[in-house]
C-alpha atoms as a PDB file:
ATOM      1  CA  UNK A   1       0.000   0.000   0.000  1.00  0.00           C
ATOM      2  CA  UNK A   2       2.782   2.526   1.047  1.00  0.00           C
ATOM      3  CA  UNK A   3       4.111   1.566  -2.496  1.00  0.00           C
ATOM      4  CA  UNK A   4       0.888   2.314  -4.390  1.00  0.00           C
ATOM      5  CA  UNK A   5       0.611   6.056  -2.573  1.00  0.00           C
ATOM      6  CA  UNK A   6       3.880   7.145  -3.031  1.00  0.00           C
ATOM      7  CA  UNK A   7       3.378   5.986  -6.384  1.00  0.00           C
ATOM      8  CA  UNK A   8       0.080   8.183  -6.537  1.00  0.00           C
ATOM      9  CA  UNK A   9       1.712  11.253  -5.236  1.00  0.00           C
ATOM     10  CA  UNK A  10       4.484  11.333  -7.377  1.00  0.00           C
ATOM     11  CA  UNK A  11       1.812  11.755 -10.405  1.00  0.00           C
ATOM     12  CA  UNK A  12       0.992  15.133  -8.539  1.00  0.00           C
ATOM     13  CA  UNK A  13       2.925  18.416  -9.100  1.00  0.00           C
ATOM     14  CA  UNK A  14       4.020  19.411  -5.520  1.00  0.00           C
ATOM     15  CA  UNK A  15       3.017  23.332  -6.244  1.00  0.00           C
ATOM     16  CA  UNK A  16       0.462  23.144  -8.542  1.00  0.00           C
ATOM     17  CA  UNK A  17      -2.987  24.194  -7.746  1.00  0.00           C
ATOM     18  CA  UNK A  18      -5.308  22.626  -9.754  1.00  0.00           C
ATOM     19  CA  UNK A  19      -8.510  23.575 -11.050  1.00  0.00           C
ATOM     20  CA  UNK A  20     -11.460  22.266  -8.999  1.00  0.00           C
ATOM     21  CA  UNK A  21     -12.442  19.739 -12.310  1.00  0.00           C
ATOM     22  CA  UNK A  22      -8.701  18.857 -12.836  1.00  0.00           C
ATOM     23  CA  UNK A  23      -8.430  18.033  -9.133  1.00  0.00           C
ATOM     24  CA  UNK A  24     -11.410  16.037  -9.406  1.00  0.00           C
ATOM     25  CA  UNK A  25      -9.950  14.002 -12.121  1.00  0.00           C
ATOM     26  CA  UNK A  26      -6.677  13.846 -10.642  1.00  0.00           C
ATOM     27  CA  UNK A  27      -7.991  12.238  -7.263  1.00  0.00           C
ATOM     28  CA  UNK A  28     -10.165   9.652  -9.535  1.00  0.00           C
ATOM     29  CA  UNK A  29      -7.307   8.974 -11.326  1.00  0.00           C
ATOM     30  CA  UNK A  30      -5.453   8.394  -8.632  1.00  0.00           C
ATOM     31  CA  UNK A  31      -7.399   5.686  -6.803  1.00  0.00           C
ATOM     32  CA  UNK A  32      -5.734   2.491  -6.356  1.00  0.00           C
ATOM     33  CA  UNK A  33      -7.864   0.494  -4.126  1.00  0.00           C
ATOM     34  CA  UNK A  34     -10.765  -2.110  -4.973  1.00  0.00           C
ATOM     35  CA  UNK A  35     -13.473  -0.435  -2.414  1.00  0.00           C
ATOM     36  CA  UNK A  36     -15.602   2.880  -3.017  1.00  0.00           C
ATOM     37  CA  UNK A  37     -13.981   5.312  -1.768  1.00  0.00           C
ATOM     38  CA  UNK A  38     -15.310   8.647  -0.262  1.00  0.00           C
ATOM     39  CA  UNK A  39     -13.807  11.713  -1.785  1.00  0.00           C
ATOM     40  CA  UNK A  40     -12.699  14.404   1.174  1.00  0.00           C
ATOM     41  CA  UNK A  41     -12.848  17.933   0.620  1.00  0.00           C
ATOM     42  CA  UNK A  42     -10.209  19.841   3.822  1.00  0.00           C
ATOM     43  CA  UNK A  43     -10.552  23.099   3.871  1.00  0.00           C
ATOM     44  CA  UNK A  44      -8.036  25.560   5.940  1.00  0.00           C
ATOM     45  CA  UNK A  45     -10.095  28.675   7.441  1.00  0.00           C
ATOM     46  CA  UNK A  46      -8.759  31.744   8.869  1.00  0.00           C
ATOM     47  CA  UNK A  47     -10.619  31.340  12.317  1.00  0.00           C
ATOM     48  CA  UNK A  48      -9.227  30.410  15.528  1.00  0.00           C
ATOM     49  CA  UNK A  49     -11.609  27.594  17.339  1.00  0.00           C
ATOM     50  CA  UNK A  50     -10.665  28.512  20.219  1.00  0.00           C
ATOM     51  CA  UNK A  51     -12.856  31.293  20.045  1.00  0.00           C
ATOM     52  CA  UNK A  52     -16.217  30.740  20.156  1.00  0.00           C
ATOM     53  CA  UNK A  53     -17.640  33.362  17.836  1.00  0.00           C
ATOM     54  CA  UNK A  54     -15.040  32.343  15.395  1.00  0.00           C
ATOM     55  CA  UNK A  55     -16.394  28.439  15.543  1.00  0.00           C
ATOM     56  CA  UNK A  56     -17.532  27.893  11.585  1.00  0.00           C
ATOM     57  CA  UNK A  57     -20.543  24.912  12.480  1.00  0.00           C
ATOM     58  CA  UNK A  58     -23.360  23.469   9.875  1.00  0.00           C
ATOM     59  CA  UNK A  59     -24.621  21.179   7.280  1.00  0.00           C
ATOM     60  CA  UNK A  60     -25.503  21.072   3.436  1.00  0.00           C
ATOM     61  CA  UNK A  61     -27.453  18.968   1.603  1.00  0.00           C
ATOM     62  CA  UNK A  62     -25.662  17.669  -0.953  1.00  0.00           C
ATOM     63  CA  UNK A  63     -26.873  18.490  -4.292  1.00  0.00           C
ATOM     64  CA  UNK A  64     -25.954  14.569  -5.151  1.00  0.00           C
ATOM     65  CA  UNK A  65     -25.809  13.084  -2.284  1.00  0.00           C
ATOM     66  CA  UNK A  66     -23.045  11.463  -0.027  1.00  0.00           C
ATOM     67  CA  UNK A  67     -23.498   8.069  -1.555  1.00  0.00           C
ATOM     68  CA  UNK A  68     -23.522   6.496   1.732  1.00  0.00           C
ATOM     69  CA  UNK A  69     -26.242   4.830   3.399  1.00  0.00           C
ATOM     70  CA  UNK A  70     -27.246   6.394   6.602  1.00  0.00           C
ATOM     71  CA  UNK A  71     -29.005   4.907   9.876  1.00  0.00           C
ATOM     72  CA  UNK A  72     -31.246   7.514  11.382  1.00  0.00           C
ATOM     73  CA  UNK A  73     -31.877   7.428  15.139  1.00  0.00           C
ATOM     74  CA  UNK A  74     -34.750   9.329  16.204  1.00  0.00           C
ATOM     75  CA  UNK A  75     -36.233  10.292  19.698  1.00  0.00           C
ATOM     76  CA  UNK A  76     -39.877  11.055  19.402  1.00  0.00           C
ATOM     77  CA  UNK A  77     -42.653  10.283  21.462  1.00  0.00           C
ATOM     78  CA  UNK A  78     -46.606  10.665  20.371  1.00  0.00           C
ATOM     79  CA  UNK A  79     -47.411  11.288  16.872  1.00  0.00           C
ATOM     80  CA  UNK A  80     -43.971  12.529  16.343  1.00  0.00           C
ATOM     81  CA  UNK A  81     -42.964   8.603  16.870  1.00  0.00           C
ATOM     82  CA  UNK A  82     -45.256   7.935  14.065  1.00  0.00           C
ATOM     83  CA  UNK A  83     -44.142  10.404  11.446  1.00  0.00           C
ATOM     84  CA  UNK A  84     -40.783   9.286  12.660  1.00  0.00           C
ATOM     85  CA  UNK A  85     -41.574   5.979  11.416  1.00  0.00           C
ATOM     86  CA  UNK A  86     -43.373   6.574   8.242  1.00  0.00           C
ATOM     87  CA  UNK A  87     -40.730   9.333   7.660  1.00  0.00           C
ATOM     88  CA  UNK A  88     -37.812   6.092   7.217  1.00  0.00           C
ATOM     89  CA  UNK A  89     -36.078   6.625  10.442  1.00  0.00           C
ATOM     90  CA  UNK A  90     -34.350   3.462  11.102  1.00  0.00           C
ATOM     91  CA  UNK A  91     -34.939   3.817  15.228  1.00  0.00           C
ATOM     92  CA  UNK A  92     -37.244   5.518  17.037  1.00  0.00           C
ATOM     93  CA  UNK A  93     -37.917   6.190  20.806  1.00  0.00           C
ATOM     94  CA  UNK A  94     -36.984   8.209  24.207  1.00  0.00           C
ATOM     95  CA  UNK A  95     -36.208   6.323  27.695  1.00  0.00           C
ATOM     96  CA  UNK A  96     -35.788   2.913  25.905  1.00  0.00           C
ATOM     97  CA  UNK A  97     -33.049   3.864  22.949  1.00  0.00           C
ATOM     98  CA  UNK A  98     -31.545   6.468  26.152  1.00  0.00           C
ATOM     99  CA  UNK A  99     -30.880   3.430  27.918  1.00  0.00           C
ATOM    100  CA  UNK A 100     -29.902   0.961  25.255  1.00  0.00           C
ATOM    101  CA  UNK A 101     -26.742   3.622  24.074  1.00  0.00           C
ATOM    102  CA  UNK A 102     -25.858   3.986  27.747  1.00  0.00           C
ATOM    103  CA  UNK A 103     -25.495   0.234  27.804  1.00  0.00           C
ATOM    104  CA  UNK A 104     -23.099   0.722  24.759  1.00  0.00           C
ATOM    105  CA  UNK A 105     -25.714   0.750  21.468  1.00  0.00           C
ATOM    106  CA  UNK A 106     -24.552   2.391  18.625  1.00  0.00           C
ATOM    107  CA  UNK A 107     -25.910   1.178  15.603  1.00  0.00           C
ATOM    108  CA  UNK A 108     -26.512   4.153  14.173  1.00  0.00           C
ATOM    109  CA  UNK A 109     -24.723   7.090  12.118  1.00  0.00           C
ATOM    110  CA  UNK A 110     -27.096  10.105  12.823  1.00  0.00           C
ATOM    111  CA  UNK A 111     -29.436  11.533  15.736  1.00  0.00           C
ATOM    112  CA  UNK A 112     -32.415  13.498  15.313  1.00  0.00           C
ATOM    113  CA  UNK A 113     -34.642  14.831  17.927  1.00  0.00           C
ATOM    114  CA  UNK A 114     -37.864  16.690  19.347  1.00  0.00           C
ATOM    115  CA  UNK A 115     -37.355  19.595  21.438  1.00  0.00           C
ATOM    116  CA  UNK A 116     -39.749  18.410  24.179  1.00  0.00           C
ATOM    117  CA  UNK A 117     -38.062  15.467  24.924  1.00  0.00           C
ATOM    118  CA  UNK A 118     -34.046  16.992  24.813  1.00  0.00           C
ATOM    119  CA  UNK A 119     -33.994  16.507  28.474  1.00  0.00           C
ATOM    120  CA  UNK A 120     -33.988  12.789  28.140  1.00  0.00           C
ATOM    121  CA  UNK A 121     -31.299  13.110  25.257  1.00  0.00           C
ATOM    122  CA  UNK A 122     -29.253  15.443  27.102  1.00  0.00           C
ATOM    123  CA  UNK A 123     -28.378  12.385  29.722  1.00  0.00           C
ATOM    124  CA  UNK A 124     -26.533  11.210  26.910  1.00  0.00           C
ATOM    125  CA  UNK A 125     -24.540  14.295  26.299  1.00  0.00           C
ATOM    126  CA  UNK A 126     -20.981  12.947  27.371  1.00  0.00           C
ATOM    127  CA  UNK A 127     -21.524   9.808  25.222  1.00  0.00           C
ATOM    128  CA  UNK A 128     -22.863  11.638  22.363  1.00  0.00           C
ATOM    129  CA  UNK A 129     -21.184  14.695  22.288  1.00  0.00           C
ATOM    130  CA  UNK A 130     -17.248  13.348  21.793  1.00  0.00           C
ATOM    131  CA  UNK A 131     -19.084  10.925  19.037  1.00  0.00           C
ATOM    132  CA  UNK A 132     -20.042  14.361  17.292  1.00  0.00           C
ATOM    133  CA  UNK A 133     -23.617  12.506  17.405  1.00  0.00           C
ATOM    134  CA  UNK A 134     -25.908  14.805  19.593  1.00  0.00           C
ATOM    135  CA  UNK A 135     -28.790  16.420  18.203  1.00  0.00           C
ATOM    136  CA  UNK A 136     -28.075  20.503  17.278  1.00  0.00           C
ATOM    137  CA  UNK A 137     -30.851  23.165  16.257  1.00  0.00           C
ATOM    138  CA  UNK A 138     -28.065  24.869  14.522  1.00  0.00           C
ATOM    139  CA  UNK A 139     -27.966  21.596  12.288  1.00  0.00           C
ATOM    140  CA  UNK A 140     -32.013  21.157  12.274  1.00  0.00           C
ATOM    141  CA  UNK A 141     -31.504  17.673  14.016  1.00  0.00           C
ATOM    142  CA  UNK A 142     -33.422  19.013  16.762  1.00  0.00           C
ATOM    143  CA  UNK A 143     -36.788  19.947  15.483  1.00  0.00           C
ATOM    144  CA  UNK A 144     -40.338  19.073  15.140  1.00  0.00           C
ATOM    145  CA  UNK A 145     -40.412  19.057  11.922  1.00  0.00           C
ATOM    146  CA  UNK A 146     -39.250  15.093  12.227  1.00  0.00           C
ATOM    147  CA  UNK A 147     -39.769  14.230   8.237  1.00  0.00           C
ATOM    148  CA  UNK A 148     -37.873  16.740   7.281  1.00  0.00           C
ATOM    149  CA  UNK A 149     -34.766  16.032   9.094  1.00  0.00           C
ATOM    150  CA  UNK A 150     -34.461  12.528   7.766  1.00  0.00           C
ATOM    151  CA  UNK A 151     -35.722  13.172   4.307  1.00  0.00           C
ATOM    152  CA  UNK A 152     -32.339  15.791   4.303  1.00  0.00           C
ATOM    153  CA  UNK A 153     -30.137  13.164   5.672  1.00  0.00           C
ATOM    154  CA  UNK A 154     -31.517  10.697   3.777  1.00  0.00           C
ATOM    155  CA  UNK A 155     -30.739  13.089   0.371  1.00  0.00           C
ATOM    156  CA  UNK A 156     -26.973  13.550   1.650  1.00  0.00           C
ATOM    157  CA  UNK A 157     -26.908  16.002   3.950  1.00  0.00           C
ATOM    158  CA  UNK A 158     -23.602  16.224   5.643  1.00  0.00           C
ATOM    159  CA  UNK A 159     -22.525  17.947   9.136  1.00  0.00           C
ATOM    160  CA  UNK A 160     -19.337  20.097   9.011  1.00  0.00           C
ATOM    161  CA  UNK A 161     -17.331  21.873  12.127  1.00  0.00           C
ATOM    162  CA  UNK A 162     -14.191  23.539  12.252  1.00  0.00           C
ATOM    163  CA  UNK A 163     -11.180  21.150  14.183  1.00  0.00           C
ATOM    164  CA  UNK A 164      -7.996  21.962  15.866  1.00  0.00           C
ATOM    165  CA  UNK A 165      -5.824  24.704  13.899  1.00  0.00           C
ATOM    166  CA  UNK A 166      -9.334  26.181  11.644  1.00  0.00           C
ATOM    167  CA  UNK A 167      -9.352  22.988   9.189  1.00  0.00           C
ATOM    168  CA  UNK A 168     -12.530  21.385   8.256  1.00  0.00           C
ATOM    169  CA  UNK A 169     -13.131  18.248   6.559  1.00  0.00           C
ATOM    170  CA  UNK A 170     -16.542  17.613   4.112  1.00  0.00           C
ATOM    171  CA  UNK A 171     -16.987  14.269   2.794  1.00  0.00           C
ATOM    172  CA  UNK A 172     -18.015  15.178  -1.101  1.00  0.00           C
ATOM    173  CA  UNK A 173     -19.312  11.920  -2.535  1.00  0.00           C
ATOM    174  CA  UNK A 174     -17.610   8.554  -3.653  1.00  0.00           C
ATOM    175  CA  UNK A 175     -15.190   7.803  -5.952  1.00  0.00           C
ATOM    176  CA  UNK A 176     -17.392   6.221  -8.254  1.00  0.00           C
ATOM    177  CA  UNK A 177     -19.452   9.271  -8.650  1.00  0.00           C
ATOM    178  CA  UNK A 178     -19.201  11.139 -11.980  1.00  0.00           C
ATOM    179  CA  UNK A 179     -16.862  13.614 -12.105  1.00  0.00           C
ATOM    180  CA  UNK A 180     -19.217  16.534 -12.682  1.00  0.00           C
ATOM    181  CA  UNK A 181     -21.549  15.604  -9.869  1.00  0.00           C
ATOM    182  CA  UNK A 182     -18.273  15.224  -7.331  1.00  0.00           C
ATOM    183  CA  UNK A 183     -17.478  19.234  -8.922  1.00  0.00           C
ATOM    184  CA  UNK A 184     -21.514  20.306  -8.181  1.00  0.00           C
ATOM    185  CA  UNK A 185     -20.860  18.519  -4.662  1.00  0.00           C
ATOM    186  CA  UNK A 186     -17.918  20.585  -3.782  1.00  0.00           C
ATOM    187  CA  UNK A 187     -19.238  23.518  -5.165  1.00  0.00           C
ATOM    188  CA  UNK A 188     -22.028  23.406  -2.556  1.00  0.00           C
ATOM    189  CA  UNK A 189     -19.761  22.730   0.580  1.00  0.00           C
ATOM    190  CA  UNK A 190     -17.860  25.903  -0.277  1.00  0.00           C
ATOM    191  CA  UNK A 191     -21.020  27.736  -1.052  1.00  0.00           C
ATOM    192  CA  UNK A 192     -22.071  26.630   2.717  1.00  0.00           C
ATOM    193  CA  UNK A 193     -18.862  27.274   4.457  1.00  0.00           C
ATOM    194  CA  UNK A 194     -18.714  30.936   2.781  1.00  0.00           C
ATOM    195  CA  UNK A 195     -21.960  31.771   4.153  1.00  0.00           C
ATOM    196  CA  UNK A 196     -20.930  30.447   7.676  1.00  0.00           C
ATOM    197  CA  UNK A 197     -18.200  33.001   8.159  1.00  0.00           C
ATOM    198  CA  UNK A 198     -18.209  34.466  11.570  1.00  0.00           C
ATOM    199  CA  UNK A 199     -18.967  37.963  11.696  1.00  0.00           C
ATOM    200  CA  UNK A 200     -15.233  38.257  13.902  1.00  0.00           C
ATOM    201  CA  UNK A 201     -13.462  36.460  11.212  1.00  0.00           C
ATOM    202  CA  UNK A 202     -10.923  38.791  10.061  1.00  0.00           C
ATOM    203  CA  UNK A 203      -8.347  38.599   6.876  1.00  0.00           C
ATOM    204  CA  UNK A 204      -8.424  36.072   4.393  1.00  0.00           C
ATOM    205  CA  UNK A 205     -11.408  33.311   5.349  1.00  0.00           C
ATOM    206  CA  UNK A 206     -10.770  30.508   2.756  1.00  0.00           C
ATOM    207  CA  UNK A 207      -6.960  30.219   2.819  1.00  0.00           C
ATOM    208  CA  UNK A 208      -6.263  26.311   1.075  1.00  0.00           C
ATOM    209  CA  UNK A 209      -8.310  23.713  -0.385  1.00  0.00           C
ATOM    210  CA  UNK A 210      -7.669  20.310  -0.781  1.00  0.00           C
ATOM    211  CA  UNK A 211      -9.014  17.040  -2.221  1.00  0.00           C
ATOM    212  CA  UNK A 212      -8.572  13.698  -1.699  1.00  0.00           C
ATOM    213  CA  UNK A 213      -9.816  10.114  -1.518  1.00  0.00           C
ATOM    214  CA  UNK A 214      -9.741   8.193   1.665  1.00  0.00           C
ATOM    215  CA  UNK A 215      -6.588   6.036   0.902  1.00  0.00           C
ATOM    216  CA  UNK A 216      -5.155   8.597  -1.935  1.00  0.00           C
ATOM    217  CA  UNK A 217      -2.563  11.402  -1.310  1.00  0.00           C
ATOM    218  CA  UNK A 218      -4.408  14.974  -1.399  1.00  0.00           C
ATOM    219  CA  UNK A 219      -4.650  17.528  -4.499  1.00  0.00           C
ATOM    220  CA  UNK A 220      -4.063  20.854  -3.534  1.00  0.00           C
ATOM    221  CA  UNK A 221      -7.409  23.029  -5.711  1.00  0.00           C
ATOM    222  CA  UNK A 222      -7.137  26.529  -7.036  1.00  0.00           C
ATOM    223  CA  UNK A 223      -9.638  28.356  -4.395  1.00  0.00           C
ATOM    224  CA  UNK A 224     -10.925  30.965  -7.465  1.00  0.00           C
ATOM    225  CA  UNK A 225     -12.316  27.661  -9.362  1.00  0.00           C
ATOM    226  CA  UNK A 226     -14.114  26.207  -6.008  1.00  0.00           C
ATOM    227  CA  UNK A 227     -16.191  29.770  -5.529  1.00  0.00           C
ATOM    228  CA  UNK A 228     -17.253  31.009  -9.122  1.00  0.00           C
ATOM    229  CA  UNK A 229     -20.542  29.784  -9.782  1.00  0.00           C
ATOM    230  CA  UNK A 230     -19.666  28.479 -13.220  1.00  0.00           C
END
């Protein structure tokens, strides 16, 4: 394997930036294992986490979707339980699923939940929370507006937040998407991440931009091709 991805990064020009279509190519071109991979858009921001007002937080629905399947946990009670259900969540319920992750349940990949019952869920917060898993109105995963919610994650919607040293990572499809969907993909995170700039973030926001695939080496992309709306 280390063969195969030095191999792969010596077909990359160390100072190029390429254009957001060539870098899509490049990192297609570039795969060398048998298994989908998921293509992974890094961005480096000029925020400082540390801050709170200068935390860059949210989600896009992907104009493709992620191409990955997605297990929906829901906690609903009432007729909110219902449209859970008929909505395609994959779980639904309060006290019993509350218990069942504190016992160490986690077959699922995202949580969506009612505002009235957030007291139960917030029992969970120190298992959830490090897991990035617990329910946000910032990210509409708490709401009552249940069907919505999953019919977004269901589409491809996909969580972003900034990590250590302002980078963020946005999964952009797989591999085996076309090429031009992978570009529309990308197109949106940016779009998303522009319009989450703090109000405190000073100087230049978008600073590098990079794509890769999960075992390739990463493309460095020519930030004035990822924000035109051509």
């Amino acid at each position: 394997m280390g063969k195969m991805l030095k191999a792969a990064k010596e077909k990359i020009e160390p100072v190029k930036e390429y254009s957001l279509e060539e870098a899509v190519a490049k990192v297609k071109e570039l795969s060398f294992v048998k298994f989908d991979e998921t293509v992974d858009m890094a961005m480096n921001l000029g925020v400082d986490p540390r801050k709170s007002d200068q935390m860059v937080r949210g989600s896009v629905v992907l104009p493709h979707g992620s191409g990955k399947s997605v297990t929906i946990l829901v906690f609903a009670k009432g007729e909110k339980e219902i449209e859970a259900r008929d909505a395609g969540a994959d779980h639904v319920g309060v006290d019993d699923m509350v218990e069942k992750i504190k016992k160490g349940w986690f077959e699922f990949d995202k949580v969506v939940a009612t505002p009235d019952v957030m007291s139960s869920v917030g029992k969970l917060g120190k298992i959830l929370g490090p897991k990035g898993l617990m329910p946000n109105p910032k990210l509409g995963t708490v709401t009552f507006d249940i069907a919505r919610a999953i019919q977004d994650i269901k589409a491809g919607k996909v969580e972003y937040r900034t990590e250590k040293a302002g980078v963020v990572h946005v999964p952009v499809g797989k591999i085996s998407f076309e090429a031009q969907k992978l570009v529309e993909n990308a197109k949106a995170i940016v779009q998303s991440i522009m319009k989450a700039k703090p109000a405190t973030s000073k100087g230049k926001y978008l600073k590098k931009v990079y794509l890769s695939s999960t075992m390739g080496p990463s493309v460095t992309v020519d930030i004035s091709t990822v924000t035109s709306s051509k």
